[in-house]
C-alpha atoms as a PDB file:
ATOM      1  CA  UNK A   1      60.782 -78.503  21.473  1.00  0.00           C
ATOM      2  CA  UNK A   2      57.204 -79.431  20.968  1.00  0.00           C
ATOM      3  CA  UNK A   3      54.713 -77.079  19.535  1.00  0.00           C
ATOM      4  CA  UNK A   4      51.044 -77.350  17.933  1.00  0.00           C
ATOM      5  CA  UNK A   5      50.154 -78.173  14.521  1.00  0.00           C
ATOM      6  CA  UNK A   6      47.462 -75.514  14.073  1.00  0.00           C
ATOM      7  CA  UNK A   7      45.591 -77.125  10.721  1.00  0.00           C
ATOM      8  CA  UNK A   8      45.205 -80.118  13.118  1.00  0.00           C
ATOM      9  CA  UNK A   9      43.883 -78.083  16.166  1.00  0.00           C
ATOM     10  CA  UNK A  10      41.940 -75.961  13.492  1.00  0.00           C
ATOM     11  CA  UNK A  11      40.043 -79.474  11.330  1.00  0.00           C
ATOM     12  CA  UNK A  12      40.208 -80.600  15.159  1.00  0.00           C
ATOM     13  CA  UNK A  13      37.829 -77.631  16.767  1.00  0.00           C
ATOM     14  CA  UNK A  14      35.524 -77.400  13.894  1.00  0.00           C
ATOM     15  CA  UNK A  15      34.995 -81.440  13.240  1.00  0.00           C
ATOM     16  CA  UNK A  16      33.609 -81.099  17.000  1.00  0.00           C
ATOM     17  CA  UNK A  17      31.910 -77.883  16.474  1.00  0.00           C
ATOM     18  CA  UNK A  18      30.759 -78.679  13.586  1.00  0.00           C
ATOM     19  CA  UNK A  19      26.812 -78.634  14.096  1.00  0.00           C
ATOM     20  CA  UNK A  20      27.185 -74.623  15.094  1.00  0.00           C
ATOM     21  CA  UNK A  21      28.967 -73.807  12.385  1.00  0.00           C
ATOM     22  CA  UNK A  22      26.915 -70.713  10.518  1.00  0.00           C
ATOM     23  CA  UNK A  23      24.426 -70.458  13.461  1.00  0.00           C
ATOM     24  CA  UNK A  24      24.229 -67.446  14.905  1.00  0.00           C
ATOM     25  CA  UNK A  25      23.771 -67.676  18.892  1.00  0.00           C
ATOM     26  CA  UNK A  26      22.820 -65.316  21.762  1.00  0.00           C
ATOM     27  CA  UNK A  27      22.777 -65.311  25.043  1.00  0.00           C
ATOM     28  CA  UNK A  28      20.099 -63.349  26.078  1.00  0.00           C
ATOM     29  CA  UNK A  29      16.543 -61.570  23.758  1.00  0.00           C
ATOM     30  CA  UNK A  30      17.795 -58.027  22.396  1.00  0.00           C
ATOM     31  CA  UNK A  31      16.041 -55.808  24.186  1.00  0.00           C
ATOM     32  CA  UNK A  32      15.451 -52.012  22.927  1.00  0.00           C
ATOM     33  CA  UNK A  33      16.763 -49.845  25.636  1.00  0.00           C
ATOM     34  CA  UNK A  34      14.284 -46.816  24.329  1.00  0.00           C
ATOM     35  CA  UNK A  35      10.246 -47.400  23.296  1.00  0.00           C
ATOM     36  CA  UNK A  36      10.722 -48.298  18.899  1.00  0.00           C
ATOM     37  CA  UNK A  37       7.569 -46.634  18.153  1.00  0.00           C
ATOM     38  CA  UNK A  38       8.146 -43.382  20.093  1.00  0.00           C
ATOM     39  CA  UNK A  39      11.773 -43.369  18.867  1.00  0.00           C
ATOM     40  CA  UNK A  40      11.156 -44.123  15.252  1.00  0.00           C
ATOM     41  CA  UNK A  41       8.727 -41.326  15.196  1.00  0.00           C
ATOM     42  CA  UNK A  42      10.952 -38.621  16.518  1.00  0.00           C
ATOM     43  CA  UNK A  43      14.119 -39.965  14.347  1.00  0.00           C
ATOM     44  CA  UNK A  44      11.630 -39.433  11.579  1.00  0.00           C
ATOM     45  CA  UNK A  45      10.901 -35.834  12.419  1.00  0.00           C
ATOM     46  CA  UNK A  46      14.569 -35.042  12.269  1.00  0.00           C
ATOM     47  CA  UNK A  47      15.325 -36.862   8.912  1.00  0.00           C
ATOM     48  CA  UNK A  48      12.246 -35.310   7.354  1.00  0.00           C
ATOM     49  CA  UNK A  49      14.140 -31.903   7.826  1.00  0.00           C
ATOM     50  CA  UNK A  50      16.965 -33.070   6.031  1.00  0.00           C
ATOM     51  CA  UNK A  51      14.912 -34.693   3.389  1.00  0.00           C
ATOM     52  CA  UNK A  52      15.036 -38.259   4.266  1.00  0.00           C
ATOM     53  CA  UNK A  53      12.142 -40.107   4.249  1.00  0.00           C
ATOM     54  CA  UNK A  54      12.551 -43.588   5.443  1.00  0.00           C
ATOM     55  CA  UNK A  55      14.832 -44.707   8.218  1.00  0.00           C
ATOM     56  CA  UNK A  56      15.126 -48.306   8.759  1.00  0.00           C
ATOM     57  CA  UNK A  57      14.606 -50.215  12.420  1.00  0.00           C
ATOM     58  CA  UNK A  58      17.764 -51.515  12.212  1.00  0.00           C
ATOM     59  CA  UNK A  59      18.303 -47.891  12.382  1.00  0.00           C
ATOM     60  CA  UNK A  60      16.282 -47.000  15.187  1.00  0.00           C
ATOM     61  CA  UNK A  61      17.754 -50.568  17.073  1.00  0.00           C
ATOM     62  CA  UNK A  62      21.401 -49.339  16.502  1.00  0.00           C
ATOM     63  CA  UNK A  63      20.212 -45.194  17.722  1.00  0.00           C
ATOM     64  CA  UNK A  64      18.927 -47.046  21.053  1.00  0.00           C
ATOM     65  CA  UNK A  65      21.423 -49.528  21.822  1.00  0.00           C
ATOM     66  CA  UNK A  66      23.957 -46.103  21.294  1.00  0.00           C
ATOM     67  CA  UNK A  67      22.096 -44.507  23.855  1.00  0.00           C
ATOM     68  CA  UNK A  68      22.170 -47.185  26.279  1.00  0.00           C
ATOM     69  CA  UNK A  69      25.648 -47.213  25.910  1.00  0.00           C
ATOM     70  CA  UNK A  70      26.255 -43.955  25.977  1.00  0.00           C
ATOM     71  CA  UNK A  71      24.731 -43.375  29.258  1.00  0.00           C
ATOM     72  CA  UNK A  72      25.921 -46.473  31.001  1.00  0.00           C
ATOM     73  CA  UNK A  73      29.373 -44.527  30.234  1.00  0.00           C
ATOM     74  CA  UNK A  74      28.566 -41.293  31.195  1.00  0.00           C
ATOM     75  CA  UNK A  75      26.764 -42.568  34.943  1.00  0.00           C
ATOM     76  CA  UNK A  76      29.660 -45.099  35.439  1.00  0.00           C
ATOM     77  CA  UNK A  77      32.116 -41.875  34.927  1.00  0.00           C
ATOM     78  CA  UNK A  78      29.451 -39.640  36.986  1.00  0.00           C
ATOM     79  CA  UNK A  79      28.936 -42.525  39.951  1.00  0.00           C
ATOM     80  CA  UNK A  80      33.300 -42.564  39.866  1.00  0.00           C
ATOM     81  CA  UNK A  81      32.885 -38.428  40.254  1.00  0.00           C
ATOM     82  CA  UNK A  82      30.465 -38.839  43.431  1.00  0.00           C
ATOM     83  CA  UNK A  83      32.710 -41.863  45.079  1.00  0.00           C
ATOM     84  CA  UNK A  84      35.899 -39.571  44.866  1.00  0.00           C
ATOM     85  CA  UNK A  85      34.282 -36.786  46.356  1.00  0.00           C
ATOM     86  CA  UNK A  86      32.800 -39.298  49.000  1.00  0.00           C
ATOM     87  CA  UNK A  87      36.308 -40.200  49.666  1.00  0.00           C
ATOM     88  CA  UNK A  88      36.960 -36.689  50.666  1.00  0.00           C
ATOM     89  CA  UNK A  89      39.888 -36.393  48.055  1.00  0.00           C
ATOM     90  CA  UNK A  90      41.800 -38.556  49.787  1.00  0.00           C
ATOM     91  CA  UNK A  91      45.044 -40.044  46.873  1.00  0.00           C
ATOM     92  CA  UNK A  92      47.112 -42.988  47.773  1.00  0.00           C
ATOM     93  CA  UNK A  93      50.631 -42.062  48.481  1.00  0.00           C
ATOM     94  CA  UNK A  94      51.837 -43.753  45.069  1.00  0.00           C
ATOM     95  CA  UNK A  95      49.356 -41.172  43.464  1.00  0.00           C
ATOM     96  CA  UNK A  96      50.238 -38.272  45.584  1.00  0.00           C
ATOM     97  CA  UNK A  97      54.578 -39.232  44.703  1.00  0.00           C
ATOM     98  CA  UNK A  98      53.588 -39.167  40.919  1.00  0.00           C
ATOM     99  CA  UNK A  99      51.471 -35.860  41.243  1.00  0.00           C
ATOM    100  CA  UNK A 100      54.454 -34.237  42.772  1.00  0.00           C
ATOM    101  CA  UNK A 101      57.010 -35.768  40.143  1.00  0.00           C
ATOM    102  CA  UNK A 102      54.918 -34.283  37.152  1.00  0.00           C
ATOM    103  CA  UNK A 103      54.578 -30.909  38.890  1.00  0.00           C
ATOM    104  CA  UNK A 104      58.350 -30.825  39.994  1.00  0.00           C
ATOM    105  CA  UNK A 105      58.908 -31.947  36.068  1.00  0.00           C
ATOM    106  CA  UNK A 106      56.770 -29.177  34.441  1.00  0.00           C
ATOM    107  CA  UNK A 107      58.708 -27.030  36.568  1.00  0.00           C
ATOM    108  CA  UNK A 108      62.246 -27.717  35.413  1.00  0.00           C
ATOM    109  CA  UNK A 109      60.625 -27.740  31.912  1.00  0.00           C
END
């Protein structure tokens, strides 16, 4: 049975790789999703209330890219709301079998 020596695939990979080692590399320019100025400002309205009075732009990066996310989630799950109500309700038979089976097993439950 053969199998593979990982300390030699390991020395192997990074005597090759060896020139990226500790560099950090993207693939595309990070790109606020909201305006830094306009939300630094407002972030700093809030934290004055609760007596903070510095917040970082790594802050203010991390808030936007969060809000990007967030609402790439919420219209994926809204744009999967409007295409099922497109589809007129309409379940696949292997849906529609297991609908039953839970409903006939909450009943004898």
């Amino acid at each position: 049975m053969a199998g593979v020596n990982l300390n030699e695939e390991s020395a192997r990979i990074l005597a090759t790789n060896s020139e990226l080692v500790g560099t950090h590399i993207r693939s595309c320019k990070d790109e606020a999703f909201l305006h830094p100025g306009l939300l630094h400002r407002r972030i700093l309205e809030t934290a004055k209330k609760f007596g903070v009075s510095e917040v970082p732009m790594e802050a203010v990066n991390f808030i936007s890219h969060a809000t990007q996310s967030r609402l790439r989630t919420v219209l994926g799950k809204v744009s999967s709301i409007a295409q099922h109500r497109m589809d007129g309700g309409k379940v696949s038979s292997r849906a529609r079998d297991r609908h039953t089976y839970e409903e006939v097993g909450a009943f004898y439950t």
